[in-house]
Protein backbone atom coordinates (compact mmCIF):
# COMPACT_ATOMS: atom_id res chain seq x y z
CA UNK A 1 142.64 -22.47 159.24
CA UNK A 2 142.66 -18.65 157.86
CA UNK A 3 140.74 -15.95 156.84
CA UNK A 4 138.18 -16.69 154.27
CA UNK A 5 139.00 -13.53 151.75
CA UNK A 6 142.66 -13.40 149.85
CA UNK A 7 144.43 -9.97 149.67
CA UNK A 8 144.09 -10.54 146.11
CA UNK A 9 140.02 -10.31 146.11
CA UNK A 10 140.68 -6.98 148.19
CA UNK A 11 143.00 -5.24 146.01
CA UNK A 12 144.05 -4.02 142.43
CA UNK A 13 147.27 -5.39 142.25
CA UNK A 14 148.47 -3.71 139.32
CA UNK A 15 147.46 -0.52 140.37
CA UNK A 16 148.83 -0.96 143.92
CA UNK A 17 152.13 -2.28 142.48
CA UNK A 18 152.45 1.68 140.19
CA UNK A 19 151.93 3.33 143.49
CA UNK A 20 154.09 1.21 145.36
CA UNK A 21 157.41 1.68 142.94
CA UNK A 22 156.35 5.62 143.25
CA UNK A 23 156.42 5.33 146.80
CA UNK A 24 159.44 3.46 147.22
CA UNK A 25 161.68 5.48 144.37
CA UNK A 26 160.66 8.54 146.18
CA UNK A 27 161.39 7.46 150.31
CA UNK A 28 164.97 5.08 149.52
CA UNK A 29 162.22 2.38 150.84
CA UNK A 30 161.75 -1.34 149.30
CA UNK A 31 158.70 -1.86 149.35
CA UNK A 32 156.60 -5.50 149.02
CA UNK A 33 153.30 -6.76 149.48
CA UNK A 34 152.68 -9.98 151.72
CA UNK A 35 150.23 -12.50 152.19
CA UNK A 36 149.24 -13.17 156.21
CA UNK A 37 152.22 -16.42 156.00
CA UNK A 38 154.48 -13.67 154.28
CA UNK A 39 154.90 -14.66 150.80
CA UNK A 40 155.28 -12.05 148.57
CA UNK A 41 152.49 -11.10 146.72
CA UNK A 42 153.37 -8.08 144.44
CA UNK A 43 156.91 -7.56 142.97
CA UNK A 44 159.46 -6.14 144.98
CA UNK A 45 159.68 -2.22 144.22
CA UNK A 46 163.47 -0.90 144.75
CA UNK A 47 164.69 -3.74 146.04
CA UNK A 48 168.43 -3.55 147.37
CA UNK A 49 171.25 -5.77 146.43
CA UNK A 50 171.62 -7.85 149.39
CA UNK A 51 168.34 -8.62 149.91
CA UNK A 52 167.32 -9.26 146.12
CA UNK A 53 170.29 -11.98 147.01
CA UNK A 54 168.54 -13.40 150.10
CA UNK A 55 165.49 -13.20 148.62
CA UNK A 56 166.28 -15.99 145.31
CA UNK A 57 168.51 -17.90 147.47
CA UNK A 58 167.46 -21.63 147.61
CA UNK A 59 167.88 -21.89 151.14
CA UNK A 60 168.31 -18.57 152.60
CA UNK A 61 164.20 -16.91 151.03
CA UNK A 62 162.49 -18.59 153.64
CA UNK A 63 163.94 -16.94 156.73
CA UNK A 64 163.16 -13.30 154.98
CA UNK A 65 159.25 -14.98 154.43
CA UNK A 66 159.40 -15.79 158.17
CA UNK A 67 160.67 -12.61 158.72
CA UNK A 68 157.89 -10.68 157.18
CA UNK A 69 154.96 -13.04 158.45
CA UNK A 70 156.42 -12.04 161.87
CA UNK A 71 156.82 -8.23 161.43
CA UNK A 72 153.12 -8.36 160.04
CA UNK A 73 151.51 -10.05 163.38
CA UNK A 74 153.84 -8.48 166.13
CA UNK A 75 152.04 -5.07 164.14
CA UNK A 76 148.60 -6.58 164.46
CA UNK A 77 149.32 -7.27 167.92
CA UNK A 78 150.74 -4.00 169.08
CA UNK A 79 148.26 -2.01 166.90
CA UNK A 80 150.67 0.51 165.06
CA UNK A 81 153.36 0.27 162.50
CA UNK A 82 155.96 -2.54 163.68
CA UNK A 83 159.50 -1.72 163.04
CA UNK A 84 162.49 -4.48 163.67
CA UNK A 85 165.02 -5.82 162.57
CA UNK A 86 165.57 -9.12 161.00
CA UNK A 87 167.70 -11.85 160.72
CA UNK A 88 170.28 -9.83 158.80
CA UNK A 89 170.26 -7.26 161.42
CA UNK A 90 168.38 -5.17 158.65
CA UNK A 91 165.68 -2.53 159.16
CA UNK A 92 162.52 -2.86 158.22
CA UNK A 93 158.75 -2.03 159.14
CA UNK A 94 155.35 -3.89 158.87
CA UNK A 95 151.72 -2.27 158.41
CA UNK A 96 148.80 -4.72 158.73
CA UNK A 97 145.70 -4.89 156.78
CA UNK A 98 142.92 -5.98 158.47
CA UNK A 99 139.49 -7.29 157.21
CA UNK A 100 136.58 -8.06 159.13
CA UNK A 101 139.19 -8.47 162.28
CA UNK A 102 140.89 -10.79 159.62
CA UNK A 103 144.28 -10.36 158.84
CA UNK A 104 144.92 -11.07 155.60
CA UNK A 105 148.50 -9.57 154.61
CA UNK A 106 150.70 -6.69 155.38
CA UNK A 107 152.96 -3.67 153.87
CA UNK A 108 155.96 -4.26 154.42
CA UNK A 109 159.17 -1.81 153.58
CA UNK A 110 162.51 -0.68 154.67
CA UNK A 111 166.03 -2.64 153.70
CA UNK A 112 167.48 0.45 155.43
CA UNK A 113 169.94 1.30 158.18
CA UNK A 114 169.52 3.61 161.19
CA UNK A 115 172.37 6.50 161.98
CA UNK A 116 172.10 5.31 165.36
CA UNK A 117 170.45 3.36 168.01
CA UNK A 118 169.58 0.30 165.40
CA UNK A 119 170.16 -2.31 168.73
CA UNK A 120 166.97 -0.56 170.01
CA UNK A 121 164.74 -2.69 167.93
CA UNK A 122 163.96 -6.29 168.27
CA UNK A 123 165.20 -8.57 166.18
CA UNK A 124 162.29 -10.77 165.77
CA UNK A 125 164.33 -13.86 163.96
CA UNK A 126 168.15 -14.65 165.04
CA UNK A 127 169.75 -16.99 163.10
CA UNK A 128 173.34 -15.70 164.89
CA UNK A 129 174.16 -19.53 165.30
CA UNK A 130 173.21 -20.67 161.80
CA UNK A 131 176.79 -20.88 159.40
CA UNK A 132 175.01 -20.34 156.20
CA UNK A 133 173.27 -17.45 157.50
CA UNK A 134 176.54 -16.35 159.27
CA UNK A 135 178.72 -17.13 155.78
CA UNK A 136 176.17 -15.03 153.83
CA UNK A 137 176.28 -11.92 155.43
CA UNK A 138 179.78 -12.03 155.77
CA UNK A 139 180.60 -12.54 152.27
CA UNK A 140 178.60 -9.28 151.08
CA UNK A 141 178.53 -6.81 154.03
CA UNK A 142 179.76 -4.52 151.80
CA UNK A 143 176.22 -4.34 149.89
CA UNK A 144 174.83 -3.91 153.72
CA UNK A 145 177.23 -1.00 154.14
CA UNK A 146 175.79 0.74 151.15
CA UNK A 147 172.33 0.54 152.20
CA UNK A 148 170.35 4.14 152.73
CA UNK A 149 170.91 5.59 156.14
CA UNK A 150 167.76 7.16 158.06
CA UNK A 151 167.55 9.13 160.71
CA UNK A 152 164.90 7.70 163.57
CA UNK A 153 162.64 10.68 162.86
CA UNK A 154 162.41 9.77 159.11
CA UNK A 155 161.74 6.68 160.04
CA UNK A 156 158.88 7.30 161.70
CA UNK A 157 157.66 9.41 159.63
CA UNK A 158 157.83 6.93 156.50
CA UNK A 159 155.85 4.78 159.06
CA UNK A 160 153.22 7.30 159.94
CA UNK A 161 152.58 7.50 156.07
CA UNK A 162 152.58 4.11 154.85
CA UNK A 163 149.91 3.68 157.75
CA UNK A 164 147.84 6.14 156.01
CA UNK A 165 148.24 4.95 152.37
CA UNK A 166 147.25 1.72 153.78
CA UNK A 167 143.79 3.24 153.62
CA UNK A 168 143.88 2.81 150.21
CA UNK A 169 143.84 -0.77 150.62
CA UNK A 170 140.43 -0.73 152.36
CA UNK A 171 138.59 1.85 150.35
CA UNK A 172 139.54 -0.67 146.92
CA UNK A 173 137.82 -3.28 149.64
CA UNK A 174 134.55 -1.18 150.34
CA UNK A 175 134.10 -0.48 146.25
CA UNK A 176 133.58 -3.83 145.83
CA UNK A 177 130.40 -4.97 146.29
CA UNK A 178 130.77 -8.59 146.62
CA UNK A 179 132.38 -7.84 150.00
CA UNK A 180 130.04 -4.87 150.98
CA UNK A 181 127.61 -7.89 150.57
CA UNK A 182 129.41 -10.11 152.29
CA UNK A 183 130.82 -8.03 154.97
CA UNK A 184 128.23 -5.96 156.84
CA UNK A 185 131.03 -4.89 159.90
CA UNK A 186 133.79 -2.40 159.36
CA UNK A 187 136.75 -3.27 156.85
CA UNK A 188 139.15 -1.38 159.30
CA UNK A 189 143.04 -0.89 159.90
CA UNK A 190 144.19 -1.68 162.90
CA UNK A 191 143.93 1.26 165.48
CA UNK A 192 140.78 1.39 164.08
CA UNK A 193 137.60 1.48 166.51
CA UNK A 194 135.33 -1.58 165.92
CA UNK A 195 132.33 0.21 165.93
CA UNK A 196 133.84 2.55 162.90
CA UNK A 197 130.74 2.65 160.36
CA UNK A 198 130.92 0.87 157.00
CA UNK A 199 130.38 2.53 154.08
CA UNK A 200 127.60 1.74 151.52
CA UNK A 201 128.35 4.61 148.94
CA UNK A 202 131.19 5.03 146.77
CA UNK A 203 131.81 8.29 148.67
CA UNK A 204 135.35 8.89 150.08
CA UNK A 205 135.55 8.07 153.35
CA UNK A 206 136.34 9.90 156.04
CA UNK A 207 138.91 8.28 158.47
CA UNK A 208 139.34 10.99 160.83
CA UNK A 209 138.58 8.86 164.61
CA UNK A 210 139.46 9.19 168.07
CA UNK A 211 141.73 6.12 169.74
CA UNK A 212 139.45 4.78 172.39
CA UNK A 213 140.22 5.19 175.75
CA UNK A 214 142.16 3.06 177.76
CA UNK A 215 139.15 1.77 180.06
CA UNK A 216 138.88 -1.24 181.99
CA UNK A 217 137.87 -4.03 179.89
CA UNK A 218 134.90 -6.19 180.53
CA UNK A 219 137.06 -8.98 180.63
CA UNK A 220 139.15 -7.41 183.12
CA UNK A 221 135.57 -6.65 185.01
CA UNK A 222 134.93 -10.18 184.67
CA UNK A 223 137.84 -11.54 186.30
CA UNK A 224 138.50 -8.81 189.27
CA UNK A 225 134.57 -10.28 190.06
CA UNK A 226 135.68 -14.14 189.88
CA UNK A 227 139.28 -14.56 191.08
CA UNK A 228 140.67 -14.81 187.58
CA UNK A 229 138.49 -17.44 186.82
CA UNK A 230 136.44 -16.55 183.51
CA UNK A 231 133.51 -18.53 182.60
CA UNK A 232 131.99 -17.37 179.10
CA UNK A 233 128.75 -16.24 178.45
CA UNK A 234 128.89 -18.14 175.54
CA UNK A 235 129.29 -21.80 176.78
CA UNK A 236 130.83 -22.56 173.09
CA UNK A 237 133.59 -20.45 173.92
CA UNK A 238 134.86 -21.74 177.20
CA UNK A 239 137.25 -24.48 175.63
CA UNK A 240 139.06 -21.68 173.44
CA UNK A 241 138.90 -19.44 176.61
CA UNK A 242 140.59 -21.98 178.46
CA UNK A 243 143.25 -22.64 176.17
CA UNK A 244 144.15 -19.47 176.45
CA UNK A 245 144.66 -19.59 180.57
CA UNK A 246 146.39 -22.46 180.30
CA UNK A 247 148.70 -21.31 177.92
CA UNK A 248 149.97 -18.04 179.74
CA UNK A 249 153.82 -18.52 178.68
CA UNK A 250 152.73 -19.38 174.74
CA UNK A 251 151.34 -16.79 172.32
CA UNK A 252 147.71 -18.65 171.06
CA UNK A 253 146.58 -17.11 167.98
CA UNK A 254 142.67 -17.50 166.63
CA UNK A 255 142.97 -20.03 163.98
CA UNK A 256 144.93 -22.89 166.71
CA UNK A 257 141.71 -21.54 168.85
CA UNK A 258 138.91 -22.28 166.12
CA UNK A 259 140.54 -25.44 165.61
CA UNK A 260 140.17 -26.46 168.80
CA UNK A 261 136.26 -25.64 169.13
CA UNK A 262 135.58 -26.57 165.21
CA UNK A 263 134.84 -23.27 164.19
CA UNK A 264 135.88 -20.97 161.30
CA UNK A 265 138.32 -18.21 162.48
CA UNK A 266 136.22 -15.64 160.86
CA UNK A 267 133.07 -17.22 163.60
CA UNK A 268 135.02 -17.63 166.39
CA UNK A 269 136.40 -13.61 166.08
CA UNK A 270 132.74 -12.93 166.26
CA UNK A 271 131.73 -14.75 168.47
CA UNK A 272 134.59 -13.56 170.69
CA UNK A 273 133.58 -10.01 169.94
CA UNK A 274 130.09 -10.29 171.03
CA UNK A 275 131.14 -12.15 174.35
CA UNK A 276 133.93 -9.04 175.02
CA UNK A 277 132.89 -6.22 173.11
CA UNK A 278 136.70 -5.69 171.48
CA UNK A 279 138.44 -7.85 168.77
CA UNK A 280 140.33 -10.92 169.87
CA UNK A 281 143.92 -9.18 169.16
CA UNK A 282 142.79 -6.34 171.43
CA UNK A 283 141.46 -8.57 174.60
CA UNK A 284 143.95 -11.23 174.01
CA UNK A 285 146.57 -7.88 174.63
CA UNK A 286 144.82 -6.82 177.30
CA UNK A 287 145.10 -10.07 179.27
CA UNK A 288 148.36 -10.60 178.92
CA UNK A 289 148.89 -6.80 180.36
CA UNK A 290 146.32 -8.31 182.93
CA UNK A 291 148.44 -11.29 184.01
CA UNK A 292 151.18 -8.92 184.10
CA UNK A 293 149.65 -6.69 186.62
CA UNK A 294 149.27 -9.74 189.07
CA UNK A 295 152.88 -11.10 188.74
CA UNK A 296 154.08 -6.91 189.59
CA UNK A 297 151.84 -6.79 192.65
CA UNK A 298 152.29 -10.38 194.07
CA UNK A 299 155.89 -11.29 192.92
CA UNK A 300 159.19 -10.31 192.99
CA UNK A 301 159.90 -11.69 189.65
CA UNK A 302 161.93 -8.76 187.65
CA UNK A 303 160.17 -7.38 184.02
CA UNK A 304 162.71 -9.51 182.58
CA UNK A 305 161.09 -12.35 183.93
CA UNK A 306 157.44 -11.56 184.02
CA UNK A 307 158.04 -11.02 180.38
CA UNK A 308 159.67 -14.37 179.51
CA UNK A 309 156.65 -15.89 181.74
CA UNK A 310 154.01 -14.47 179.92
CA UNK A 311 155.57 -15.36 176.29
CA UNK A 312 156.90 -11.82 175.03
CA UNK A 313 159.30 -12.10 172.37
CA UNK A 314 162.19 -9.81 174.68
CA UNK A 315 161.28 -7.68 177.85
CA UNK A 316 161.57 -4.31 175.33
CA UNK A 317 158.02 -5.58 173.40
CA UNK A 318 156.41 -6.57 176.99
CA UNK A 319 157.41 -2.99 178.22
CA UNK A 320 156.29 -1.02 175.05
CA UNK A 321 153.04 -3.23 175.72
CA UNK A 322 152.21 -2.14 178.80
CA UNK A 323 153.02 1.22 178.48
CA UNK A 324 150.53 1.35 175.33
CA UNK A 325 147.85 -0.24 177.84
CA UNK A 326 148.57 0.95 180.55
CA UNK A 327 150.38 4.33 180.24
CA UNK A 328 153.15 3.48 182.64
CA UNK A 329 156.39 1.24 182.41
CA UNK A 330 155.88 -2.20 184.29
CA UNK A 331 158.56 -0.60 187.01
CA UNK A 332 156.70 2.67 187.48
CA UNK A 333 153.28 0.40 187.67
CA UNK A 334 154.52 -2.06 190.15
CA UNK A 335 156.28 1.15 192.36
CA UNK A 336 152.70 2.21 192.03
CA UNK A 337 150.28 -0.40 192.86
CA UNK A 338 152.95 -2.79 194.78
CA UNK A 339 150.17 -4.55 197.45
């Protein structure tokens, strides 16, 4: 199951692809376009050596696909540019684009490498133990070694403005009619508020917008009122609802969950909306913090473990997450709230 719309029905390809080689000629940046599984949809602008190598190799493409599906949700789920590093121990960074809660693709850029502290990202695919993987790098680490340094700073700031040129993407969506039509909610990025007002016009738009607060969720309301049992308002929902409690350790993503109750993806988000007020990827990262909270205060489980229970990809990602949520490290929390 997916999203109904294809990036390709939400974009001008050709004229994304002559603002994309701009883009990347004038940061050191490849660039690419990706669908939501990762396959390329746009040629690859500035494209390095090693990569263009990986890239056409029979065997070896699919693990920089996997690599780019990945970066895409992990910055869905953490709402903000995602930067990693992949299989090749490579940098790069993912920007999502969202429709109608949807998402449908990502930007993703970087073959790059950092003048220090590199180790500080996740590696989101190892493939350490694989020979032909192992073999490959080996044999041209000296293309690797050639690749453009950045500092962390310009890093970020790359980031920061690929984030807002991904605007671009959405105001070719709202000029269409078809999906104006189709599509009476907000065609947002993520990060942006869900109540963020469409636009009927062809005016520009104006995305100046506050983050929302960090409030207690009614989900979290919910569940301090029932014992952490939640029972939907929507009696449709409570199968998908429970999957989700019953998979704690797993990460359960909305198409597996529409499957489950026979329902589009694009229903089921929402449907889930209505019942929480927020957009599945928001709650669904709000319960794990939630789950969290009850394993600091009523276990002496380390983060380390509380993250591996809950089904973070390494302990760094689970403590980035709560801090975003919560504005505290898991350790400062727990010293906090320890019952």
């Amino acid at each position: 199951m997916r999203a109904q719309f294809e990036i390709e029905r939400v974009l001008d390809l050709e004229k994304w692809e002559r603002l994309q080689e701009s883009i990347a000629i004038a940061t050191h940046l490849a660039i690419i376009l990706v669908d939501y599984r990762g396959k390329p949809i746009t040629k690859h602008s500035q494209v390095k050596s090693f990569c263009n190598l990986a890239r056409n190799h029979p065997e070896l493409a699919q693990f920089c696909e996997k690599c780019d599906a990945r970066g895409g949700l992990e910055a869905v789920r953490t709402g903000e540019p995602f930067i990693y590093r992949c299989h090749f121990d490579i940098i790069d960074l993912a920007i999502p684009i969202m429709v109608d809660n949807n998402y449908v693709g990502a930007i993703m850029a970087g073959e790059i490498l950092l003048d220090e502290d590199q180790e500080e990202f996740e590696q989101i695919l190892n493939l350490d133990t694989r020979a032909d993987v192992v073999a490959f790098k080996a044999e041209h680490q000296s293309l690797i070694d050639a690749y453009p340094h950045f500092s962390l700073a310009d890093l970020n700031n790359a980031a920061s403005m690929l984030e807002q040129l991904s605007e671009y993407i959405v105001t070719e969506a709202i000029k269409k009619d078809y999906l104006i039509k189709a599509y009476q909610q907000t065609l947002r990025l993520t990060k942006r508020p869900a109540n963020f007002p469409i636009v009927e016009n062809k005016e520009p738009i104006d995305l100046s917008f506050i983050q929302e607060d960090i409030r207690q969720s009614v989900l979290e309301k919910r569940l301090s009122q029932t014992s952490g049992i939640y029972q939907a308002k929507n009696k449709i929902l409570q199968p998908a609802v429970d999957a989700v409690f019953v998979n704690k350790g797993s990460h359960v993503d909305l198409p597996t969950l529409a499957q489950l109750i026979n329902l589009s993806p694009s229903h089921l988000s929402r449907l889930l909306k209505e019942e929480f007020g927020e957009p599945f990827s928001q709650i669904y990262s709000k319960l794990k913090i939630y789950w969290a909270e009850e394993l600091l205060k009523d276990t002496d489980l380390t983060i380390s473990e509380i993250s591996e229970e809950l089904g973070y990809i390494e302990p760094s990602y689970f403590i980035r997450s709560f801090k975003k949520i919560k504005g505290l490290t898991p350790l400062k929390w727990r010293q906090q709230n320890r019952r």
